[in-house]
N, C-alpha and C. Protein backbone atom coordinates (compact mmCIF):
# COMPACT_ATOMS: atom_id res chain seq x y z
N UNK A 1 85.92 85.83 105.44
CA UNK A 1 86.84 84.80 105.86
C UNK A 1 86.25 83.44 105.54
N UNK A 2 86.80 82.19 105.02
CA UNK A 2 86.51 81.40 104.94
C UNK A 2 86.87 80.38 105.68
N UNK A 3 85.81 79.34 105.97
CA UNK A 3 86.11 78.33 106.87
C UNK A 3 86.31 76.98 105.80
N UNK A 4 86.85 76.55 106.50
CA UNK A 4 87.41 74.74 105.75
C UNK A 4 86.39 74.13 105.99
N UNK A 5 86.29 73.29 105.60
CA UNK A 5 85.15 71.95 104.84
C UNK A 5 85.97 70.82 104.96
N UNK A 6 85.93 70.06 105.86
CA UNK A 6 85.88 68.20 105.43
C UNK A 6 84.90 67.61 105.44
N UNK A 7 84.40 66.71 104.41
CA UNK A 7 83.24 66.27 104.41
C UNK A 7 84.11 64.82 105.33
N UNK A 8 83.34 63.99 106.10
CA UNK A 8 83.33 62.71 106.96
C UNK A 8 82.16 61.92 106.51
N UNK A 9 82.17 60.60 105.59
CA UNK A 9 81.02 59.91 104.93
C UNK A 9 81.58 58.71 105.11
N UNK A 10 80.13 58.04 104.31
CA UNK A 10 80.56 56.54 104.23
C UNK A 10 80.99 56.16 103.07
N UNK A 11 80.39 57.02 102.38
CA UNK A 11 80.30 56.76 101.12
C UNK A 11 81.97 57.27 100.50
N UNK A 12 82.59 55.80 100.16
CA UNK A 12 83.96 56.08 99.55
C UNK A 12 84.36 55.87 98.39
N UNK A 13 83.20 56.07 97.67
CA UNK A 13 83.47 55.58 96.06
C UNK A 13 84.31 57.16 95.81
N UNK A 14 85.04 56.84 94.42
CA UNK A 14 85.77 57.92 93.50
C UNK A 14 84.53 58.86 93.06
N UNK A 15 83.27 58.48 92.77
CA UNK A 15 82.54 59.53 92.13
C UNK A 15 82.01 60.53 92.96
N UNK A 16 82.00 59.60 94.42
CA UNK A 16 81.64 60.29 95.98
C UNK A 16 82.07 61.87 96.00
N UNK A 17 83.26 60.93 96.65
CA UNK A 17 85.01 61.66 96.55
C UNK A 17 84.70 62.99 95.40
N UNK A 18 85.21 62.66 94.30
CA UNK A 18 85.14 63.64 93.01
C UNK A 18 84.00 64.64 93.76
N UNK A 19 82.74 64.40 93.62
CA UNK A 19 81.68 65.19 93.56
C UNK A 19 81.88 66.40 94.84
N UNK A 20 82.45 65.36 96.39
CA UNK A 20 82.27 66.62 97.05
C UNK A 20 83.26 67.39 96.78
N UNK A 21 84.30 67.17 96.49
CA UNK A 21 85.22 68.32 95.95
C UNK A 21 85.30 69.00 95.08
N UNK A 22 84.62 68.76 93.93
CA UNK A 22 83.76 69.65 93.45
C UNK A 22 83.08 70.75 93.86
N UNK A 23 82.28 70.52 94.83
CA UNK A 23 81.11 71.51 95.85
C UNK A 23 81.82 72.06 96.63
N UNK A 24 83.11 71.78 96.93
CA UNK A 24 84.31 72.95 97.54
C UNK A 24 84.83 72.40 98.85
N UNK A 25 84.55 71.44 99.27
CA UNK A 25 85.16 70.56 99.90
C UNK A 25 86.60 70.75 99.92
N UNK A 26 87.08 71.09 100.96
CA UNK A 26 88.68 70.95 101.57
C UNK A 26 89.46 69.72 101.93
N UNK A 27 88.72 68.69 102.11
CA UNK A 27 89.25 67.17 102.41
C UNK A 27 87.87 66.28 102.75
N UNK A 28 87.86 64.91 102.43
CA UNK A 28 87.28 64.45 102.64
C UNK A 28 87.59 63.12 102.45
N UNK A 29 86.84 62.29 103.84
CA UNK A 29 87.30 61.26 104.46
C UNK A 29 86.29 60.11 104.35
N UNK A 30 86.54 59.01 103.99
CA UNK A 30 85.18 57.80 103.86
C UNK A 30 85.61 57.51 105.25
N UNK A 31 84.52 56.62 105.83
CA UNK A 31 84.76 55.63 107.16
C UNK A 31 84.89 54.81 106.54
N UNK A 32 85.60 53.68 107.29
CA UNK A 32 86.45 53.79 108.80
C UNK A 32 87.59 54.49 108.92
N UNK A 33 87.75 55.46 109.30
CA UNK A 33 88.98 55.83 109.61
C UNK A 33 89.61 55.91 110.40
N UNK A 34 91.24 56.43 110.68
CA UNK A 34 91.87 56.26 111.72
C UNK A 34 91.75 57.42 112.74
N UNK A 35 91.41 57.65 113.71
CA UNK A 35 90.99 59.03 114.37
C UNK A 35 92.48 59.94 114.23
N UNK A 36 93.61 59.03 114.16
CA UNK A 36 95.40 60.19 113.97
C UNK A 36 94.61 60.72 112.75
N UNK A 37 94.96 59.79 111.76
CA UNK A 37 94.48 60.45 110.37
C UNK A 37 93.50 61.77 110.12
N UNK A 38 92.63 61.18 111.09
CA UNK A 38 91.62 62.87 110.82
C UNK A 38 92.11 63.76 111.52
N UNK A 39 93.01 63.77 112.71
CA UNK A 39 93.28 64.94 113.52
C UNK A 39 94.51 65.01 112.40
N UNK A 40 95.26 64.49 111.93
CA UNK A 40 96.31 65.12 110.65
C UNK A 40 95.91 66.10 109.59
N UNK A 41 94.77 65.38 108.70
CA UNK A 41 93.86 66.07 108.20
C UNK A 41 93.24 67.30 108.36
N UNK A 42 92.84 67.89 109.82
CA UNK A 42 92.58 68.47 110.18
C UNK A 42 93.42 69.54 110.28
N UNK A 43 94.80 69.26 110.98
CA UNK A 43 95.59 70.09 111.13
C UNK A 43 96.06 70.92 109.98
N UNK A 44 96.61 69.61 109.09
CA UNK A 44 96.80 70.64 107.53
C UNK A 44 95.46 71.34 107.11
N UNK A 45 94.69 71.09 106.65
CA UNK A 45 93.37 72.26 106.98
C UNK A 45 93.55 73.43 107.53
N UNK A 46 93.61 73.16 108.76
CA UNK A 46 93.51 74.60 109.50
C UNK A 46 95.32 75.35 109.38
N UNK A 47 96.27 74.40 109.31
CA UNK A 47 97.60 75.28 108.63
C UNK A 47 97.91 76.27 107.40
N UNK A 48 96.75 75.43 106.07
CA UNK A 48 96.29 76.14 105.14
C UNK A 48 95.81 77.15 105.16
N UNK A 49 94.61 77.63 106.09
CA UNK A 49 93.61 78.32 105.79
C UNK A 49 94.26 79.89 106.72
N UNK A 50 94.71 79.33 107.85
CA UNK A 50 95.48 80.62 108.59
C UNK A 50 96.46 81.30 107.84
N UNK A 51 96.35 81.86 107.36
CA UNK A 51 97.18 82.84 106.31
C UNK A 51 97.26 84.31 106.86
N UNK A 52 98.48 84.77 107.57
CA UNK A 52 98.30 85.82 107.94
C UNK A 52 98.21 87.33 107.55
N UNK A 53 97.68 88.34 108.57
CA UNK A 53 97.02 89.45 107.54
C UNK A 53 98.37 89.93 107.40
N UNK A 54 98.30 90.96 106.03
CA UNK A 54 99.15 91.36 105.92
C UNK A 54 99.96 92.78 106.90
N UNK A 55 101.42 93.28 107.10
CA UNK A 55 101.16 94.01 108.10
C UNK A 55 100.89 95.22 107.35
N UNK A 56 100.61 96.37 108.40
CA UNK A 56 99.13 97.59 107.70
C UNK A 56 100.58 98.30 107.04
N UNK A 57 101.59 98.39 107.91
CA UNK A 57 102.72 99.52 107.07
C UNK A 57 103.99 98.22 106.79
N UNK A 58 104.83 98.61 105.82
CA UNK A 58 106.11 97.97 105.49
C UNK A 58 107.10 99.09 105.65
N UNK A 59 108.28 99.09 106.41
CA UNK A 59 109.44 99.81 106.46
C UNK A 59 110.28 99.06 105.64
N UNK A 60 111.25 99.58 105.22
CA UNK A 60 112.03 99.94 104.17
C UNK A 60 113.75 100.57 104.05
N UNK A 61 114.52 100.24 105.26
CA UNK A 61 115.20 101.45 105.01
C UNK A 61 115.04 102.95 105.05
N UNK A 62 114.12 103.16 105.97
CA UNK A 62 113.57 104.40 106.31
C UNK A 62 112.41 105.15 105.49
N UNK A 63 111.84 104.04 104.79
CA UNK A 63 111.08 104.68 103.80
C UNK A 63 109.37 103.51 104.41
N UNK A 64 108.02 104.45 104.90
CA UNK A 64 107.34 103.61 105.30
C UNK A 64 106.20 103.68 104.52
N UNK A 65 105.75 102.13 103.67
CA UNK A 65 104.60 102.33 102.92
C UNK A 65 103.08 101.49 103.85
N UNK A 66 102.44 102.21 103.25
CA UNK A 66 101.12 101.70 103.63
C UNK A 66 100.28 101.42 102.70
N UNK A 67 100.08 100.14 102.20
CA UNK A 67 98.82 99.71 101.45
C UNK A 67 97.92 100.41 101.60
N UNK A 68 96.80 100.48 102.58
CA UNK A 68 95.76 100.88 102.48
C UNK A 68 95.42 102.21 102.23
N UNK A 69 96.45 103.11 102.47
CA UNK A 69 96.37 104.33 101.96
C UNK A 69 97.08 104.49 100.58
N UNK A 70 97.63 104.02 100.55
CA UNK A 70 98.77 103.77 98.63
C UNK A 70 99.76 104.88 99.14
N UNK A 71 100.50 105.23 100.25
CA UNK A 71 101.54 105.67 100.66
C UNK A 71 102.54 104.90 100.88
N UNK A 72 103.54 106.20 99.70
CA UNK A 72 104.85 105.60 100.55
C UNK A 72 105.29 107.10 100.75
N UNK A 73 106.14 106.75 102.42
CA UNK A 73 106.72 107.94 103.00
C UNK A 73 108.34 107.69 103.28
N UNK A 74 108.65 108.88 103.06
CA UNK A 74 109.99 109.36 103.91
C UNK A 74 110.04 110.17 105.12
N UNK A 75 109.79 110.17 106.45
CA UNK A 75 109.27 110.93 107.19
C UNK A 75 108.10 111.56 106.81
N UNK A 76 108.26 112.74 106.34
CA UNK A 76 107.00 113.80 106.33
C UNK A 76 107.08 113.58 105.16
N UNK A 77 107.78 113.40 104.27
CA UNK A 77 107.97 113.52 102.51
C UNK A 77 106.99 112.08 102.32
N UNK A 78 106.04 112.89 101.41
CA UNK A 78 105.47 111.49 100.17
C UNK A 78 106.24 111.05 99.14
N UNK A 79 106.66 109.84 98.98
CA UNK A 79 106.99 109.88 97.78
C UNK A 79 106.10 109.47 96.65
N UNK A 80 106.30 109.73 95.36
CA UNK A 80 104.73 109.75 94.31
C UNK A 80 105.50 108.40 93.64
N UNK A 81 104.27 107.16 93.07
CA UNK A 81 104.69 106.72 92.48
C UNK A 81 103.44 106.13 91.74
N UNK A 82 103.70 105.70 90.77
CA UNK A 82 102.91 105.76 89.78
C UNK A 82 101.84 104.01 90.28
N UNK A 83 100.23 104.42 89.41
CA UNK A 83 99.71 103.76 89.53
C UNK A 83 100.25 102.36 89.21
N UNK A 84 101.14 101.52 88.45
CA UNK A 84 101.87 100.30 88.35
C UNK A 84 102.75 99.98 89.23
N UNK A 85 103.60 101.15 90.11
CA UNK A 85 104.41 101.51 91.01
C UNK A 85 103.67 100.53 92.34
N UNK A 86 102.64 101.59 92.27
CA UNK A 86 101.65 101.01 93.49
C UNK A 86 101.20 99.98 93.77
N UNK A 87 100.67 99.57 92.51
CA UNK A 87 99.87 98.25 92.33
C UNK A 87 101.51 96.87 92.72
N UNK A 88 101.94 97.03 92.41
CA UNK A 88 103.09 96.04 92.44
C UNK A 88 103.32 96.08 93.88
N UNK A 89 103.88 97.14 94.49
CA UNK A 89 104.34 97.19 95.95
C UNK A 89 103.14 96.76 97.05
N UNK A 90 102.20 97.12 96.32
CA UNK A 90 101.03 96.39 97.30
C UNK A 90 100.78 94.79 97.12
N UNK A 91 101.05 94.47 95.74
CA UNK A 91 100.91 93.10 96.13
C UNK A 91 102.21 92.28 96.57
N UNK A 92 102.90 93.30 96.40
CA UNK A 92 104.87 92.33 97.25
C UNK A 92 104.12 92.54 98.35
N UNK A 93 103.91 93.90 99.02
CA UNK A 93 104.02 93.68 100.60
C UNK A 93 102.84 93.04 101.18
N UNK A 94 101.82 92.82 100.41
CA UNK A 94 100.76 91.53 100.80
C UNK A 94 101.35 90.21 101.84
N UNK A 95 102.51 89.59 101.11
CA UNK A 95 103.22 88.67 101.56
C UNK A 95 104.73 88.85 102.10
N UNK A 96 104.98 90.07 102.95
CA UNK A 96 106.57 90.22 102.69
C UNK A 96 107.61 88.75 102.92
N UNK A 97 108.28 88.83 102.55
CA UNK A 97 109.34 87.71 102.39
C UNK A 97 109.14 86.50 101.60
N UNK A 98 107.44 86.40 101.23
CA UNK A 98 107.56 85.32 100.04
C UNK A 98 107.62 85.87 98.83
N UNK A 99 108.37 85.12 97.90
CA UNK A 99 108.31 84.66 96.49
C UNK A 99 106.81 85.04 95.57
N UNK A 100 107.13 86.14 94.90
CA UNK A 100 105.59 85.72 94.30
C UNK A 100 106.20 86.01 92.20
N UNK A 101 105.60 85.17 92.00
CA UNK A 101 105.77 84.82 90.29
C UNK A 101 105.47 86.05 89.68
N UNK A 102 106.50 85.90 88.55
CA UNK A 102 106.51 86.78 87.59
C UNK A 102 104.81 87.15 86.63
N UNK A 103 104.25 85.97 86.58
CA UNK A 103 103.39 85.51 86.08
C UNK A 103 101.77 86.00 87.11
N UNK A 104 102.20 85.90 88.14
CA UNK A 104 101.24 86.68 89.28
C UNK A 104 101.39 87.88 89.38
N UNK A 105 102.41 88.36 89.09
CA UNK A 105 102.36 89.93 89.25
C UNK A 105 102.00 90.94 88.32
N UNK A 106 101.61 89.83 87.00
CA UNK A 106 101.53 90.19 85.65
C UNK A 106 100.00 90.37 85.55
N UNK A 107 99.62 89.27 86.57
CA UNK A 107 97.82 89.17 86.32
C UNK A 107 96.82 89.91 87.45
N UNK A 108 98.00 90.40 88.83
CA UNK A 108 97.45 91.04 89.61
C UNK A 108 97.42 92.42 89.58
N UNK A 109 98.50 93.21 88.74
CA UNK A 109 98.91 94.62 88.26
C UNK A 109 98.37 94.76 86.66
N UNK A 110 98.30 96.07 86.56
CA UNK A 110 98.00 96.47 85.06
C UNK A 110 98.95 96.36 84.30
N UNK A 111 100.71 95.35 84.59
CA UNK A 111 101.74 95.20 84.04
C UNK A 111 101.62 94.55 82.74
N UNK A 112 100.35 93.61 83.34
CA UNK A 112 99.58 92.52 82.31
C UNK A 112 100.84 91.78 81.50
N UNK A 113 102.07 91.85 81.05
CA UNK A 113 102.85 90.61 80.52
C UNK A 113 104.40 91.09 81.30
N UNK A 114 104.71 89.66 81.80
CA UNK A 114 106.09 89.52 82.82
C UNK A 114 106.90 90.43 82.13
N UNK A 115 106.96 91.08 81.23
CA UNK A 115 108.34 91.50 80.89
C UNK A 115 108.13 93.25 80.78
N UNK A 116 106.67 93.29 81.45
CA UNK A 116 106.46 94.67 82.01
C UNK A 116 106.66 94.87 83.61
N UNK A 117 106.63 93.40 83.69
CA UNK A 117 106.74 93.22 85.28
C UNK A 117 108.52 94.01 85.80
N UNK A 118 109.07 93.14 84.78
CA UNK A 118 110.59 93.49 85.02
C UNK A 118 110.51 94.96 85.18
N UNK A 119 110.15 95.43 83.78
CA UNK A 119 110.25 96.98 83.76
C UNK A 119 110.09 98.31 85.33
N UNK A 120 109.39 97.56 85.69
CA UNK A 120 108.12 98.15 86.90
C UNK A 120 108.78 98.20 87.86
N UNK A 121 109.66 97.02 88.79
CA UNK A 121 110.32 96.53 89.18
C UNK A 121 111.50 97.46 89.24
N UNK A 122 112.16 97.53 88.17
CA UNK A 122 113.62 98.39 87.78
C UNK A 122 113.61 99.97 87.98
N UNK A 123 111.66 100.28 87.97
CA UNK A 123 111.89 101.97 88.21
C UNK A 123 111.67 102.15 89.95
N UNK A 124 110.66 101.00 89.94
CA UNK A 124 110.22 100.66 91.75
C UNK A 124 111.59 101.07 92.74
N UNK A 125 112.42 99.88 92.05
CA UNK A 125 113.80 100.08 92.87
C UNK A 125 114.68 101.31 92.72
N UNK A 126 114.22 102.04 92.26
CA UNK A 126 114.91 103.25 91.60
C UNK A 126 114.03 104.30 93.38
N UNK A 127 113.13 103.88 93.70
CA UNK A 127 112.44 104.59 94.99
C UNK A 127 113.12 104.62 95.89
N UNK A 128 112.91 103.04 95.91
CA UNK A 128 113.02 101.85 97.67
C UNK A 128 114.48 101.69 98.35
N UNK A 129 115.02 101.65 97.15
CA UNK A 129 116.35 100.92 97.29
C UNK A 129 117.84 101.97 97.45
N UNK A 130 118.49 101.91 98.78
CA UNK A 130 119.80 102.88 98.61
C UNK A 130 120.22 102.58 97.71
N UNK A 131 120.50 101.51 97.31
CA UNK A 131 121.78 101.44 95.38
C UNK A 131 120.54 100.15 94.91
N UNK A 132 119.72 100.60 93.56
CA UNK A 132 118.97 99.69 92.80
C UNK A 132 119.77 99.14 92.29
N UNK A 133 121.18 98.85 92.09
CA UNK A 133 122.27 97.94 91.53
C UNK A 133 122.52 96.78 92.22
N UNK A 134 122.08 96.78 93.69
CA UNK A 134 122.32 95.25 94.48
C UNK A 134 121.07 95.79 96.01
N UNK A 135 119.76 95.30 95.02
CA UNK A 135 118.58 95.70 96.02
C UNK A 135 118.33 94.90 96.98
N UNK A 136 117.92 95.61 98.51
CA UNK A 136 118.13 94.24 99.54
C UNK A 136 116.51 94.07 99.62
N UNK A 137 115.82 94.84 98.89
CA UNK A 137 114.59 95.01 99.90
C UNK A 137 113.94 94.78 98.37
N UNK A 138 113.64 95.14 97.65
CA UNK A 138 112.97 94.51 96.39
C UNK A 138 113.82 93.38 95.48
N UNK A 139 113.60 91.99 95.42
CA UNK A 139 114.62 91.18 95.37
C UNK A 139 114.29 90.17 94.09
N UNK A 140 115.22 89.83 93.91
CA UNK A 140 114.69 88.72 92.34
C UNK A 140 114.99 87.72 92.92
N UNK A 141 114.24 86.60 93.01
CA UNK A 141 114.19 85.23 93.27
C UNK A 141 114.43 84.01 91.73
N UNK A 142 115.52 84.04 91.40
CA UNK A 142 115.94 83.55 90.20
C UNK A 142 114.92 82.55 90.00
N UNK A 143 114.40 82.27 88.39
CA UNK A 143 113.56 81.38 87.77
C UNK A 143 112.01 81.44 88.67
N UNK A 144 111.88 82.47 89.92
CA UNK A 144 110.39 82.49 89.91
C UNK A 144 109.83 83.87 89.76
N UNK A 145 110.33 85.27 90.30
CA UNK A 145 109.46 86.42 90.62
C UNK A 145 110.37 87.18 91.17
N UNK A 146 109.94 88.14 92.06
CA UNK A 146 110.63 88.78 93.31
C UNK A 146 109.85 88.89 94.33
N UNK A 147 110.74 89.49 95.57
CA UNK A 147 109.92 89.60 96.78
C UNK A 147 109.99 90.80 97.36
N UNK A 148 109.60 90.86 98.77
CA UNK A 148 109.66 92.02 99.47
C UNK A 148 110.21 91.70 100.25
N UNK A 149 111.57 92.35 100.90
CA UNK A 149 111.51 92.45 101.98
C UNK A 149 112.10 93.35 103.00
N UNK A 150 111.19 93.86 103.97
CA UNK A 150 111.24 94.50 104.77
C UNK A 150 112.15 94.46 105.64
N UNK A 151 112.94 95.99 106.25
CA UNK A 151 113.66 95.80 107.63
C UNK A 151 113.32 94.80 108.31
């Protein structure tokens, strides 16, 4: 887990500045400052960094997958899906309900170029989805990616 970094200095030159953010610095503030300002600062910081875990199973329309095991179930039934299958649905349900790029899903899966992404996608929903013709739960987010989303 990582913790945030504001550096608080005197030193407010640009090369200051530049350098600690460089060294991984999350924000950083010259004096004098306004004490609102740093508790603002602060806040976005710590709004950033809380990113929540993902949940352990995703339901589906009666169908429940679990990342950490690379299951997806129908009740007692497994359903099999292929190593690209997997890799994709684990990184949708990483974030369910956000947006994630065509271009991310290309570099996080062995899809390796967006227009395998599509492909992947079109057999995925062929699993998940009561009619892959108007999917509620694997979704295209026009001009960025698709998403997940869960019951």
């Amino acid at each position: 887990r990582e913790t945030p970094v504001m550096l608080l200095t005197a030193k407010g030159e640009a090369s200051s500045r530049i350098e600690g953010l460089k060294h991984g610095a999350d924000d950083y503030l010259a004096k004098p400052f306004e004490p609102e300002e740093l508790s603002l600062r602060c806040a976005a910081i710590l709004r950033r960094s809380h990113k929540a875990e993902p949940p352990a199973e995703v339901e589906m329309s009666g169908l429940i997958f679990n990342a950490e095991r690379g299951e997806l179930k129908e009740g007692d039934k497994r359903i099999r899906l292929t190593e690209a299958e997997l890799q994709l649905l684990t990184v949708l349900a990483g974030s369910p309900g956000e947006p994630v790029s065509r271009e991310q899903l290309a570099s996080l899966t062995s899809a390796g170029m967006e227009r395998s992404v599509d492909v992947q996608v079109t057999r995925l929903r062929r699993k998940i989805e009561p009619n892959p013709r108007e999917p509620i739960h694997l979704q295209t987010v026009r001009g960025i990616g698709y998403r997940l989303m869960p019951d």
